[in-house]
N, C-alpha and C. Protein backbone atom coordinates (compact mmCIF):
# COMPACT_ATOMS: atom_id res chain seq x y z
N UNK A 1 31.34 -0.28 -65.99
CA UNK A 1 30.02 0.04 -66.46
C UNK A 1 29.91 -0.21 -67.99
N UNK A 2 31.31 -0.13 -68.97
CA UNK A 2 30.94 -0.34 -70.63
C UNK A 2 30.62 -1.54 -70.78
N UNK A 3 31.35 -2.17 -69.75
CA UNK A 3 31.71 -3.72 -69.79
C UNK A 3 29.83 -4.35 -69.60
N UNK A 4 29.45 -4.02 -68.57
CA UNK A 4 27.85 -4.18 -68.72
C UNK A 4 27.43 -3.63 -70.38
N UNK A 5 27.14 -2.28 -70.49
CA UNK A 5 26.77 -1.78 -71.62
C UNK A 5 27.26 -2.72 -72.73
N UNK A 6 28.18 -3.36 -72.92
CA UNK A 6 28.47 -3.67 -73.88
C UNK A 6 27.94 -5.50 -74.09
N UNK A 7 27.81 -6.03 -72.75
CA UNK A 7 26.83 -7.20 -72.76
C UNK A 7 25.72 -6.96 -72.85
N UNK A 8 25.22 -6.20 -72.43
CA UNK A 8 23.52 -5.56 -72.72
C UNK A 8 23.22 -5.54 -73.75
N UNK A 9 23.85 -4.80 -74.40
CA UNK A 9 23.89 -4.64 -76.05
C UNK A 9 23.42 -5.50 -76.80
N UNK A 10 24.44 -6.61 -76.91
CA UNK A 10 24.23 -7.92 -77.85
C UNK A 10 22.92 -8.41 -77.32
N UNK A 11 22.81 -8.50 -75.51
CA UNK A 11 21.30 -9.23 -75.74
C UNK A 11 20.11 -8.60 -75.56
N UNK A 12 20.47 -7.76 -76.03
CA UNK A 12 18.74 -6.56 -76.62
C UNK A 12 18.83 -7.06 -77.79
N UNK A 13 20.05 -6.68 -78.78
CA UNK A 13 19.73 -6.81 -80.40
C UNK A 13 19.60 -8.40 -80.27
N UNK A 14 20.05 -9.60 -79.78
CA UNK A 14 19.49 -10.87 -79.98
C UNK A 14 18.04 -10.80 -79.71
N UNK A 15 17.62 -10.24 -78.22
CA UNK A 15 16.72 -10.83 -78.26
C UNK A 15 15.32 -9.65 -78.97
N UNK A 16 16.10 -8.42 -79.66
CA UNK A 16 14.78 -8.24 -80.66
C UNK A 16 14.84 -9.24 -82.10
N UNK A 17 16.14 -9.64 -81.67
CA UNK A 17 16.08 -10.51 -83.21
C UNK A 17 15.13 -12.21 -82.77
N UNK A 18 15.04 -12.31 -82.03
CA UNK A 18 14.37 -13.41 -81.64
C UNK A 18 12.67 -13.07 -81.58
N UNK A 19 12.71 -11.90 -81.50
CA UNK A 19 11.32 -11.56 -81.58
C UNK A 19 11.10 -11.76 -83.05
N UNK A 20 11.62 -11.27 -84.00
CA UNK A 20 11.67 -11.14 -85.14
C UNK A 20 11.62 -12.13 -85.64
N UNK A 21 12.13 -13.70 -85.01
CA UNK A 21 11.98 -14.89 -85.49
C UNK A 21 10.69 -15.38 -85.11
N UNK A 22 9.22 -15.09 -84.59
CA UNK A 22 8.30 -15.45 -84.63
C UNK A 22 7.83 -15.53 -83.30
N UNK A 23 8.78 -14.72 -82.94
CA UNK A 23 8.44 -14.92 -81.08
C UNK A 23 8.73 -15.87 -80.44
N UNK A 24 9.87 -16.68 -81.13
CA UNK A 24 10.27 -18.07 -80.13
C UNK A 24 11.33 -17.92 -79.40
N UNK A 25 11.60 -16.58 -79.05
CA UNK A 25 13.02 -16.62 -77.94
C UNK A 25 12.67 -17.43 -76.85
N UNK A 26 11.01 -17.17 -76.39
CA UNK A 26 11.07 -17.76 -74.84
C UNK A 26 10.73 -18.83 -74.58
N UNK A 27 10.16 -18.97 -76.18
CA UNK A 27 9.73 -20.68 -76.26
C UNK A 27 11.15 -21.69 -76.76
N UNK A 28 11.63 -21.29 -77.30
CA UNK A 28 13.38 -22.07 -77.65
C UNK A 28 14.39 -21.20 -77.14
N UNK A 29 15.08 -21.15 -76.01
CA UNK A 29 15.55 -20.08 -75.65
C UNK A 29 17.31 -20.35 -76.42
N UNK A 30 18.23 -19.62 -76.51
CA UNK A 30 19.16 -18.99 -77.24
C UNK A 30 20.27 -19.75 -76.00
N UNK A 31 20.96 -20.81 -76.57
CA UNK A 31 22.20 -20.56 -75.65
C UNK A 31 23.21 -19.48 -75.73
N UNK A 32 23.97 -18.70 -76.21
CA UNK A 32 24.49 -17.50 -76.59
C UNK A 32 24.00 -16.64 -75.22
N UNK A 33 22.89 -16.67 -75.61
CA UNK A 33 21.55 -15.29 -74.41
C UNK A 33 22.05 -15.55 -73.15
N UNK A 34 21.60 -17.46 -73.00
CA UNK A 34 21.62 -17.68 -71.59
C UNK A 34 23.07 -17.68 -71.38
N UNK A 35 24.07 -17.87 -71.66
CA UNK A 35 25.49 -17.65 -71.52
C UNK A 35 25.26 -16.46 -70.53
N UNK A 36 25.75 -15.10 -71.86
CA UNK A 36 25.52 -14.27 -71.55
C UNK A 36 24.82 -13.59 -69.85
N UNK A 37 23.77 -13.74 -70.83
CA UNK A 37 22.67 -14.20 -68.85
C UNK A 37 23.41 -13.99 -67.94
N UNK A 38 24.25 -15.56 -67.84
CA UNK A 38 24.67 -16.27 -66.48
C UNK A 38 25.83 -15.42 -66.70
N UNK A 39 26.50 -15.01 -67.25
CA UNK A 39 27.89 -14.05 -66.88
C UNK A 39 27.54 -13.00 -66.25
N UNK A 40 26.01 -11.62 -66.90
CA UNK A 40 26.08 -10.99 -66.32
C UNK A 40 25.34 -11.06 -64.96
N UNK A 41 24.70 -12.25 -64.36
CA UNK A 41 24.64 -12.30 -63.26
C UNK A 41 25.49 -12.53 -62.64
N UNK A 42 26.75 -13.62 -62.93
CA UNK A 42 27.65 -13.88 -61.55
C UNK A 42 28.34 -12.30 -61.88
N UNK A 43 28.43 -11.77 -62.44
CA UNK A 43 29.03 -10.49 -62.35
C UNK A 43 28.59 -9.50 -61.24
N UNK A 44 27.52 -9.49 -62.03
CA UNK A 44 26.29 -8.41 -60.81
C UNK A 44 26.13 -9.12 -59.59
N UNK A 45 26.46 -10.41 -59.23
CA UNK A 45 26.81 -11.33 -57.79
C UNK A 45 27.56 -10.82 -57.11
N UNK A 46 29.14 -10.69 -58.20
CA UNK A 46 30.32 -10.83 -57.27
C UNK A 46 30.68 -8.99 -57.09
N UNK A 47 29.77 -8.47 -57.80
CA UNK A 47 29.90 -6.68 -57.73
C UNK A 47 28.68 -6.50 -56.34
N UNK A 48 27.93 -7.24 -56.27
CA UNK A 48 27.02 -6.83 -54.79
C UNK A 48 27.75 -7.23 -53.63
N UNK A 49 28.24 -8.40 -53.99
CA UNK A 49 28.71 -9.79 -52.90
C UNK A 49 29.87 -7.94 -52.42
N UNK A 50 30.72 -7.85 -52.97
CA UNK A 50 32.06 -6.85 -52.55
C UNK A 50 31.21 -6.06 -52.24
N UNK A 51 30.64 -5.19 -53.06
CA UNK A 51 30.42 -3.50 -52.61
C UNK A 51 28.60 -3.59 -51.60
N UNK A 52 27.96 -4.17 -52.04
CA UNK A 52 26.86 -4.14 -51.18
C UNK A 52 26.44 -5.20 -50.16
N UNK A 53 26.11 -6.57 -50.13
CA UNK A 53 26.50 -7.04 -49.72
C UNK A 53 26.55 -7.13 -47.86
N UNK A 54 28.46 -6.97 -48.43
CA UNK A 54 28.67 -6.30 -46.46
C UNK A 54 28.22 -4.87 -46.00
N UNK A 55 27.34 -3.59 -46.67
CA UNK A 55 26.99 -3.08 -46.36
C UNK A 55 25.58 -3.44 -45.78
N UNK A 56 25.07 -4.21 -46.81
CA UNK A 56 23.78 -4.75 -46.07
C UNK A 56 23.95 -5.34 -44.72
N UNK A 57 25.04 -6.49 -45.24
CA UNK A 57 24.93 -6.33 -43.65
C UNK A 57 25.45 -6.08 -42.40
N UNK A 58 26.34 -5.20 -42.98
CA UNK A 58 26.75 -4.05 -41.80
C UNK A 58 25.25 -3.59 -41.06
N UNK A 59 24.53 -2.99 -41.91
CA UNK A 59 23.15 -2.14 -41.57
C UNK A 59 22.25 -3.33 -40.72
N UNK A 60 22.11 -5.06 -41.59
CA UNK A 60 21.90 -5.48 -40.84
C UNK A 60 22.12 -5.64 -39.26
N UNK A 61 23.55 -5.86 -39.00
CA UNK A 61 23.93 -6.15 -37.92
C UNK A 61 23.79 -5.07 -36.67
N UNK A 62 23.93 -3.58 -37.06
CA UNK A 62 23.70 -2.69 -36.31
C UNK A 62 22.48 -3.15 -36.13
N UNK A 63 21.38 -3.32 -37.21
CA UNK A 63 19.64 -2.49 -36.29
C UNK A 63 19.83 -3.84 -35.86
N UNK A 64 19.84 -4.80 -35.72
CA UNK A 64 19.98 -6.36 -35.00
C UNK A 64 20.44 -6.04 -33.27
N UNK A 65 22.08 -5.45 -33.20
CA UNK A 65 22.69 -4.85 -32.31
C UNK A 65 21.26 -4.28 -31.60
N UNK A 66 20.94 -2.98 -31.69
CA UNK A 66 19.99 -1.73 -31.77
C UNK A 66 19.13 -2.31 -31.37
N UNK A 67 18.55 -3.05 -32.11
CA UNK A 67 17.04 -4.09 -31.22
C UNK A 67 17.37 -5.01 -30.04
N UNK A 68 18.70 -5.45 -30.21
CA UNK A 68 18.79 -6.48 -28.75
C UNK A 68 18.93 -5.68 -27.87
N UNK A 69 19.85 -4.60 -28.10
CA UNK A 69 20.13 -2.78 -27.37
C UNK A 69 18.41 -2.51 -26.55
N UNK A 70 17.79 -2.73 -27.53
CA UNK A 70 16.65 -2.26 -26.91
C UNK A 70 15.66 -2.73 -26.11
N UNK A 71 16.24 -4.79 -26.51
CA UNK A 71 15.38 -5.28 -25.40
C UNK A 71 15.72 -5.65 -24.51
N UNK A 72 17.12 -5.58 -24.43
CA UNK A 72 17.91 -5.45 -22.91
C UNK A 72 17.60 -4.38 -21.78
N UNK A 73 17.46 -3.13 -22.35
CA UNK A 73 16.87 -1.51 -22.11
C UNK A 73 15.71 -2.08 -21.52
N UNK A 74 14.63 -2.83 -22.26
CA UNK A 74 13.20 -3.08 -21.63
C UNK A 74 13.07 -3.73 -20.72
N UNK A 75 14.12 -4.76 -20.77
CA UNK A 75 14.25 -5.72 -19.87
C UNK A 75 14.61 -5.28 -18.53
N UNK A 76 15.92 -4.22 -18.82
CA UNK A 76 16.50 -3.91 -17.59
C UNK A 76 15.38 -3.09 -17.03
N UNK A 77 14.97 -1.88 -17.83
CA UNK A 77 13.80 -1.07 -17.23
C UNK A 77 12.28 -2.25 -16.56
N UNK A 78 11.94 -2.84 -16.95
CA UNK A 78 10.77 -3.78 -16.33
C UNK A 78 11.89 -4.57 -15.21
N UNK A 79 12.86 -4.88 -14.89
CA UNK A 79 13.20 -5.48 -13.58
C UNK A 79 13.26 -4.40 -12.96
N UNK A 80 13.43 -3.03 -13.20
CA UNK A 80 13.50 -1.59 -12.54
C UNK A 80 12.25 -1.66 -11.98
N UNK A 81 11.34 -1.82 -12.94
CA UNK A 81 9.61 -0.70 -12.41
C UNK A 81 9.17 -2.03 -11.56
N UNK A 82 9.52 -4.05 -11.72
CA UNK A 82 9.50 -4.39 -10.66
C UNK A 82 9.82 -4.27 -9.46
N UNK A 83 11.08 -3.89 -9.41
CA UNK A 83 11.79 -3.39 -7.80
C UNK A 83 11.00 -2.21 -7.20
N UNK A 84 11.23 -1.27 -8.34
CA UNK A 84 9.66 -0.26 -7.51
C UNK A 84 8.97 -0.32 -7.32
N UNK A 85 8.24 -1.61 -7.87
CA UNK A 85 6.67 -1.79 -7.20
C UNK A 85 6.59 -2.54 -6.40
N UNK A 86 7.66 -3.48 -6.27
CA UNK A 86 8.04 -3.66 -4.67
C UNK A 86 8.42 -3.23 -3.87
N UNK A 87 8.56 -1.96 -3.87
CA UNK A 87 9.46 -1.22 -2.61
C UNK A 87 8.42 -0.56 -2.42
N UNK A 88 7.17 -0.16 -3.62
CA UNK A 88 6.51 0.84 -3.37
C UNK A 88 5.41 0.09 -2.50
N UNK A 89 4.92 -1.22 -2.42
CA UNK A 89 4.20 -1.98 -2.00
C UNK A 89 4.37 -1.95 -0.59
N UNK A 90 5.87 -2.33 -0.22
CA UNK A 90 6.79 -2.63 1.05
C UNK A 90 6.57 -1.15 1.43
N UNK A 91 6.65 -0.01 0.79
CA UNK A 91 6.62 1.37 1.58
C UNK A 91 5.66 1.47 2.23
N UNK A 92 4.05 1.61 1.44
CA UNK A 92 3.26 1.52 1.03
C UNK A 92 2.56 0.88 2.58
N UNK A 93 2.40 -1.12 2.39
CA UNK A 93 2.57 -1.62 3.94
C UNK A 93 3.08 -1.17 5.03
N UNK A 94 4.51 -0.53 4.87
CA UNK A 94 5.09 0.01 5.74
C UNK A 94 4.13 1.25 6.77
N UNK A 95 3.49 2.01 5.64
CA UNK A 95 3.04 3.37 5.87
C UNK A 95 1.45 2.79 6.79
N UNK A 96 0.83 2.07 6.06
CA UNK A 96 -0.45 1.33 7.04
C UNK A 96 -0.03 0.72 7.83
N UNK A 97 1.01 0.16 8.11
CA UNK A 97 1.59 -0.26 9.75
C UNK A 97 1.70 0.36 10.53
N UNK A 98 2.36 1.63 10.42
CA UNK A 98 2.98 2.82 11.00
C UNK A 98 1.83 3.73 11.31
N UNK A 99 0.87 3.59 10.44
CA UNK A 99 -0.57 4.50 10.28
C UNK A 99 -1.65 3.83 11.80
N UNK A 100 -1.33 2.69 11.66
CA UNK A 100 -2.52 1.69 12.60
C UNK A 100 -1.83 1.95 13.65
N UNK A 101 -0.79 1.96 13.75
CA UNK A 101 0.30 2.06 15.11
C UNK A 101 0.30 3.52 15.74
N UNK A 102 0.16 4.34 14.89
CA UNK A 102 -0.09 5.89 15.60
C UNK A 102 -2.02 5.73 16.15
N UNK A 103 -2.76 5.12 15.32
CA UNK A 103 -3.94 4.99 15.71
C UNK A 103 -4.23 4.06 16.80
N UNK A 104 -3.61 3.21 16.97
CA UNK A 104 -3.53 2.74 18.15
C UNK A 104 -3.03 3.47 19.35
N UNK A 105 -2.03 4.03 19.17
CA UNK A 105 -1.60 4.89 20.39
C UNK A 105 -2.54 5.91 20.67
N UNK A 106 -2.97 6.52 19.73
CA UNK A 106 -4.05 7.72 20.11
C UNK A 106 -5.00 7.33 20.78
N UNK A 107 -5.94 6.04 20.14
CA UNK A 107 -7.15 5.56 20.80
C UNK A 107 -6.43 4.93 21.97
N UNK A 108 -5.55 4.62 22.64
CA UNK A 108 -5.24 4.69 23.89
C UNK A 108 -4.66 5.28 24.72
N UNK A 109 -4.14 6.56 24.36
CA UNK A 109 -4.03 8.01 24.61
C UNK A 109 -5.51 8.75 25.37
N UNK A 110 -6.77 8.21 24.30
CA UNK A 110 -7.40 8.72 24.36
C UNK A 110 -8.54 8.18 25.60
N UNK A 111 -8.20 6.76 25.35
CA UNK A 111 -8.93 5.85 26.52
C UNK A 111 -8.53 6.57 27.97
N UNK A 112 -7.09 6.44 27.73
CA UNK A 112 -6.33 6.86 29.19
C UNK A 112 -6.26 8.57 29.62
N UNK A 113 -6.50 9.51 28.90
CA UNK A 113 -7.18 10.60 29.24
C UNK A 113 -8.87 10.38 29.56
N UNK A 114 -9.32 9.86 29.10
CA UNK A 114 -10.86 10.08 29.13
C UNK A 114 -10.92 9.03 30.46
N UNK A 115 -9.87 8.59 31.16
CA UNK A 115 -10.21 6.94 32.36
C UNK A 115 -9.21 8.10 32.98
N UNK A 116 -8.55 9.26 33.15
CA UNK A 116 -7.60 10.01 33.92
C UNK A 116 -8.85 11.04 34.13
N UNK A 117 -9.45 11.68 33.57
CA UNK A 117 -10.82 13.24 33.95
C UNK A 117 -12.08 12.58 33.87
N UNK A 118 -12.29 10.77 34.13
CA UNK A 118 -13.57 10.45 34.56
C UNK A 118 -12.67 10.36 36.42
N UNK A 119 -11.95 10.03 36.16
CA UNK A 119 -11.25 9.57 37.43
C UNK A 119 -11.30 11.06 38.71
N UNK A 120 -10.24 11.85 37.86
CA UNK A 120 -10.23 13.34 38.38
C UNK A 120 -11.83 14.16 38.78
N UNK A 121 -12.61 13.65 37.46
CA UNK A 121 -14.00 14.24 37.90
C UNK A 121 -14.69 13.64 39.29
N UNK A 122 -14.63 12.42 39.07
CA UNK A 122 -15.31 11.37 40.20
C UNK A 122 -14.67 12.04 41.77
N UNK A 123 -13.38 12.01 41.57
CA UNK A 123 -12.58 12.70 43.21
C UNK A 123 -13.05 14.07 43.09
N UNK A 124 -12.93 14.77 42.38
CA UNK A 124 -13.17 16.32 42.47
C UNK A 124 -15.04 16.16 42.96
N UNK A 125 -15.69 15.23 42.74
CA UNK A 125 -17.15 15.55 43.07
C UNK A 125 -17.57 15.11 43.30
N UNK A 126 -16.44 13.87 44.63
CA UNK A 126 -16.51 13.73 45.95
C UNK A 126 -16.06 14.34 46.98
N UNK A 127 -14.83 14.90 46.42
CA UNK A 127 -14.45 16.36 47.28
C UNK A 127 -15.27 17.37 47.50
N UNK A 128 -16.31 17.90 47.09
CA UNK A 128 -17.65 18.60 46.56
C UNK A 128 -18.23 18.21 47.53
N UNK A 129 -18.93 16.95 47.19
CA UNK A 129 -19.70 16.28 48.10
C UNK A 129 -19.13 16.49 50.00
N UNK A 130 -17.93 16.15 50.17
CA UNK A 130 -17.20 16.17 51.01
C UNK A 130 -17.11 17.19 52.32
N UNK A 131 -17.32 18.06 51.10
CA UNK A 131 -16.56 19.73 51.51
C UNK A 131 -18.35 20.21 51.98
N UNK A 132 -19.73 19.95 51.41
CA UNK A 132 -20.92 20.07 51.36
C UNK A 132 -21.10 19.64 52.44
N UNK A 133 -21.01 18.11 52.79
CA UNK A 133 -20.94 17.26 54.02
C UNK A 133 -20.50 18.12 55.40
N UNK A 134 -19.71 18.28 55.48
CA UNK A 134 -18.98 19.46 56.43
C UNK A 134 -19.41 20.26 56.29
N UNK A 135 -19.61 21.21 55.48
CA UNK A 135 -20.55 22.73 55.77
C UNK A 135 -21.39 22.50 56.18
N UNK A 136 -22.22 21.48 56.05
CA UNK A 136 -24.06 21.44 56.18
C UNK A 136 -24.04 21.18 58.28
N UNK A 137 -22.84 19.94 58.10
CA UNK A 137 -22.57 19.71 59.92
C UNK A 137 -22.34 21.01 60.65
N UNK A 138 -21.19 21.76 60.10
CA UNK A 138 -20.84 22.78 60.97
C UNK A 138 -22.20 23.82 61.10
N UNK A 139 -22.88 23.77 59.86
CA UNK A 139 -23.98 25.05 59.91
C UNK A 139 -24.76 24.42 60.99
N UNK A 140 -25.04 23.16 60.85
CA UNK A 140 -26.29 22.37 61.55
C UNK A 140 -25.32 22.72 63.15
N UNK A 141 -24.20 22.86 63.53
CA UNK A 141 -23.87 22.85 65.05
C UNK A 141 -23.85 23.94 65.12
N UNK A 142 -23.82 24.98 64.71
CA UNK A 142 -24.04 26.33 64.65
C UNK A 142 -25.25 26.64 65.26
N UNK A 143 -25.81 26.31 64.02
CA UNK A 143 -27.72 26.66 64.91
C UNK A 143 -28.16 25.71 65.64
N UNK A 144 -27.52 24.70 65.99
CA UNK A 144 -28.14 23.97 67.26
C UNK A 144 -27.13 24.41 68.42
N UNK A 145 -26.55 25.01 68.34
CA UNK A 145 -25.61 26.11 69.50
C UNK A 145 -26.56 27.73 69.31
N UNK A 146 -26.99 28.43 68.52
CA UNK A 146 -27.70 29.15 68.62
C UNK A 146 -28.72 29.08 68.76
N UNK A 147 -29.53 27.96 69.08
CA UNK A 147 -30.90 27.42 69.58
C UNK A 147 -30.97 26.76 71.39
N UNK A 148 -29.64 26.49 71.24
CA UNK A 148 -29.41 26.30 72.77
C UNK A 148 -29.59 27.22 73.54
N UNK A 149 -28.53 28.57 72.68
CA UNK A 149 -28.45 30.07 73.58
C UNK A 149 -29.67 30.48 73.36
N UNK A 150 -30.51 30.43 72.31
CA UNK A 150 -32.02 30.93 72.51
C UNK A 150 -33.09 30.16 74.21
N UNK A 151 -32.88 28.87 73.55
CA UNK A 151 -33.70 28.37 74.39
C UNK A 151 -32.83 28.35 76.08
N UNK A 152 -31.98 28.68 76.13
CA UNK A 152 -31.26 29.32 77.56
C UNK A 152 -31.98 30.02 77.65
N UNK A 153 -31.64 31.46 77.03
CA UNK A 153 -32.53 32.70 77.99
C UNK A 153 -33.81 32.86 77.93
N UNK A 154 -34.25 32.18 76.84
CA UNK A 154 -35.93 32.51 77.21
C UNK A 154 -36.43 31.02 78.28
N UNK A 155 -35.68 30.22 78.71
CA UNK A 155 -35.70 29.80 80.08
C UNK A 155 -35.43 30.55 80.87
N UNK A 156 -34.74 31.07 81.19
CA UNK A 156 -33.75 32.51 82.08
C UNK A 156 -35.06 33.04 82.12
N UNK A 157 -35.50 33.89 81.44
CA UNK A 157 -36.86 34.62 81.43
C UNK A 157 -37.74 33.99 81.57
N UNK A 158 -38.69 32.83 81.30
CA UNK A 158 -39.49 32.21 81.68
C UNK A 158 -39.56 31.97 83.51
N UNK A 159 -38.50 31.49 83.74
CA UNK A 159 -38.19 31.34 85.45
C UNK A 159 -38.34 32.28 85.90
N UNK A 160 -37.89 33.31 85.57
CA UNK A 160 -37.91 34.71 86.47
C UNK A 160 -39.49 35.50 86.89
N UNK A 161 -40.22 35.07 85.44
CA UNK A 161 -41.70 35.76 85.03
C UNK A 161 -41.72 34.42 86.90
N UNK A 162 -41.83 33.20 86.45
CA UNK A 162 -42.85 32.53 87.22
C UNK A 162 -42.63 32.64 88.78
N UNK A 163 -41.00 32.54 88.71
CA UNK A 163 -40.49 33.04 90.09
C UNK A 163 -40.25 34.07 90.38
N UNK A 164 -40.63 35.21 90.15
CA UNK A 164 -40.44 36.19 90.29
C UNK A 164 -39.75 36.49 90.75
N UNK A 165 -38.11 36.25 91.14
CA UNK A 165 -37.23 35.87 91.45
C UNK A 165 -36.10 35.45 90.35
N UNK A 166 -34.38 36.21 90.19
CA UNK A 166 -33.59 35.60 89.65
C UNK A 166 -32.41 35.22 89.75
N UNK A 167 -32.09 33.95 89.59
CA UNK A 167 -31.42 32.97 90.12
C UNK A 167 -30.04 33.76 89.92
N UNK A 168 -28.74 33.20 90.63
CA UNK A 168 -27.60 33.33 90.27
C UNK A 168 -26.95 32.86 89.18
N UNK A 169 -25.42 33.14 88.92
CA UNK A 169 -25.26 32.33 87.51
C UNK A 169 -25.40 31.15 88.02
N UNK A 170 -24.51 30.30 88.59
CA UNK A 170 -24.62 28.60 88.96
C UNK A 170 -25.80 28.38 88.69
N UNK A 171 -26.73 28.81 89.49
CA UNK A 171 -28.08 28.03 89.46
C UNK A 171 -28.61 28.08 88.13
N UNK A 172 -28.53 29.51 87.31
CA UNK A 172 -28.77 29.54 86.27
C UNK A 172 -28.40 28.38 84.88
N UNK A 173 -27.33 28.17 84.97
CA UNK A 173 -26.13 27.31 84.49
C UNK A 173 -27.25 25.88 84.45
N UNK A 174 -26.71 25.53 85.74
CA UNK A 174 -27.56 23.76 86.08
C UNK A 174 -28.74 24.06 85.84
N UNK A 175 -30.13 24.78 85.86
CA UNK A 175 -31.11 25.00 85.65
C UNK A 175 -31.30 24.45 83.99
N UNK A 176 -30.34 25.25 83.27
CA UNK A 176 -30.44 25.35 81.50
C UNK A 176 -30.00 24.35 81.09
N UNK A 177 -28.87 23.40 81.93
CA UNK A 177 -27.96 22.38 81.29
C UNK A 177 -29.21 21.17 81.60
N UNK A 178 -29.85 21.42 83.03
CA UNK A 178 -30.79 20.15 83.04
C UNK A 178 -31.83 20.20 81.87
N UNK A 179 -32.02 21.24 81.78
CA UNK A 179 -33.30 21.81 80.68
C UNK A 179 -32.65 21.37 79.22
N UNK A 180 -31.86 21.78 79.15
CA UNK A 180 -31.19 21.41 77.27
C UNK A 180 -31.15 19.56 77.53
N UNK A 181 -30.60 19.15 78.56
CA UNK A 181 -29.81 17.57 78.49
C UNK A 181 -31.34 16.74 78.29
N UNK A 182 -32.65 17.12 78.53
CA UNK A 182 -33.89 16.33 78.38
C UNK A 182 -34.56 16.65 76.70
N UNK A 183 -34.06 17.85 76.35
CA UNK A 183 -34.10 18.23 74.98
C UNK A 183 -33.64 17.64 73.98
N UNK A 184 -34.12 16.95 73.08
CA UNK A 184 -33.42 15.83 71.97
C UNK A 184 -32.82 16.85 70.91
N UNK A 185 -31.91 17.31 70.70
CA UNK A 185 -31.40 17.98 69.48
C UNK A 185 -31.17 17.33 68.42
N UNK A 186 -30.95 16.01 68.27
CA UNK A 186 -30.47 14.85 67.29
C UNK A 186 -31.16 14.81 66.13
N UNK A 187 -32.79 15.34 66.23
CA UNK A 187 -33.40 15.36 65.18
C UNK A 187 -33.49 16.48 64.04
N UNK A 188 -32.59 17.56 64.87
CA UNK A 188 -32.51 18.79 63.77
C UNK A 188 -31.22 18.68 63.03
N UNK A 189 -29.98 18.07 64.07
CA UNK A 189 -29.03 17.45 63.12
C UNK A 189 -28.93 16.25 62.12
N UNK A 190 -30.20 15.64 62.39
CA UNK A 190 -30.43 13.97 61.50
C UNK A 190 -29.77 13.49 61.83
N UNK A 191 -29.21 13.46 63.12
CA UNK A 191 -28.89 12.22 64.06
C UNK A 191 -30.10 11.49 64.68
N UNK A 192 -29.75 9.89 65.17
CA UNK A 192 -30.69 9.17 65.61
C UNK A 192 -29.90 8.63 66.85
N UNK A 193 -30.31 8.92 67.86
CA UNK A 193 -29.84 7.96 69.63
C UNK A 193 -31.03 6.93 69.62
């Protein structure tokens, strides 16, 4: 550090003495000065070049490091958030495939229940129908058997008033069977002969 101080020195007092000469230091410059000068620059060169220098660029080289550090990091992270947005895409498709595919099964779940209780309804209410069919016959032979036995005895009684006279069973019998067999019953059952 004197070693500076002590070049400094001389070229302050030169160059106030050059002022002192009319102000022509910078217009005629001083070889002595520029000597000087150039010593204490390669000095202050070869004192940065050692001590600062490779610190600079030590510091350089780290944040250099540090930034490629970091766009490797970006890099690797953006081929990351690509793969996820392809997988999330591929999930994603996956899930509306899988979505249309349960909806498909339902709406034919649903076809095939609603084509199973139109089906079940249709037999159940023809069985209805069926079961109606038959009651209405049996009722209808019912009362055309209780219209027979009516119209028997009030034949039975009619004969007797006119014949005053009454027959045995036999005769009774063939009397009623000839009497019913000329009788059309077919039309109270909605039969047609």
């Amino acid at each position: 550090m004197s070693l500076l101080l002590q070049t400094i020195t001389p070229l302050a007092e030169a160059a106030a003495g050059a002022e002192d000469e009319n102000k022509s230091f910078l217009v005629s410059p001083d070889a002595g000065a520029m000597i000087w000068t150039l010593i204490v620059f390669v000095i202050a060169w070869i004192v940065l070049a050692k001590v600062a220098f490779p610190k600079i660029g030590e510091a350089l080289d780290k944040r250099q490091a540090a930034i490629n550090e970091s766009i490797e990091a970006a890099e690797r992270d953006r081929a990351e958030a690509e793969k996820l947005a392809a997988e999330n895409r591929q999930n994603l498709l996956e899930a509306r495939t899988h979505a249309e595919d349960i909806l498909t099964r339902a709406r034919k779940s649903a076809d095939a229940h609603e084509a199973k209780a139109r089906d079940e309804a249709k037999t159940k209410g023809e069985e209805i129908l069926d079961q109606a069919r038959k009651d209405i016959e049996a009722e209808t032979r019912r009362a055309i058997s209780e219209i027979r036995t009516e119209v028997a005895d009030l034949t039975i009684q009619a004969t007797a008033k006119v014949t005053g006279k009454t027959l045995d069973g036999d005769d009774q019998r063939r009397l009623i069977e000839e009497a019913l067999d000329g009788l059309d019953f077919s039309a109270l059952s909605g039969e047609r002969r």
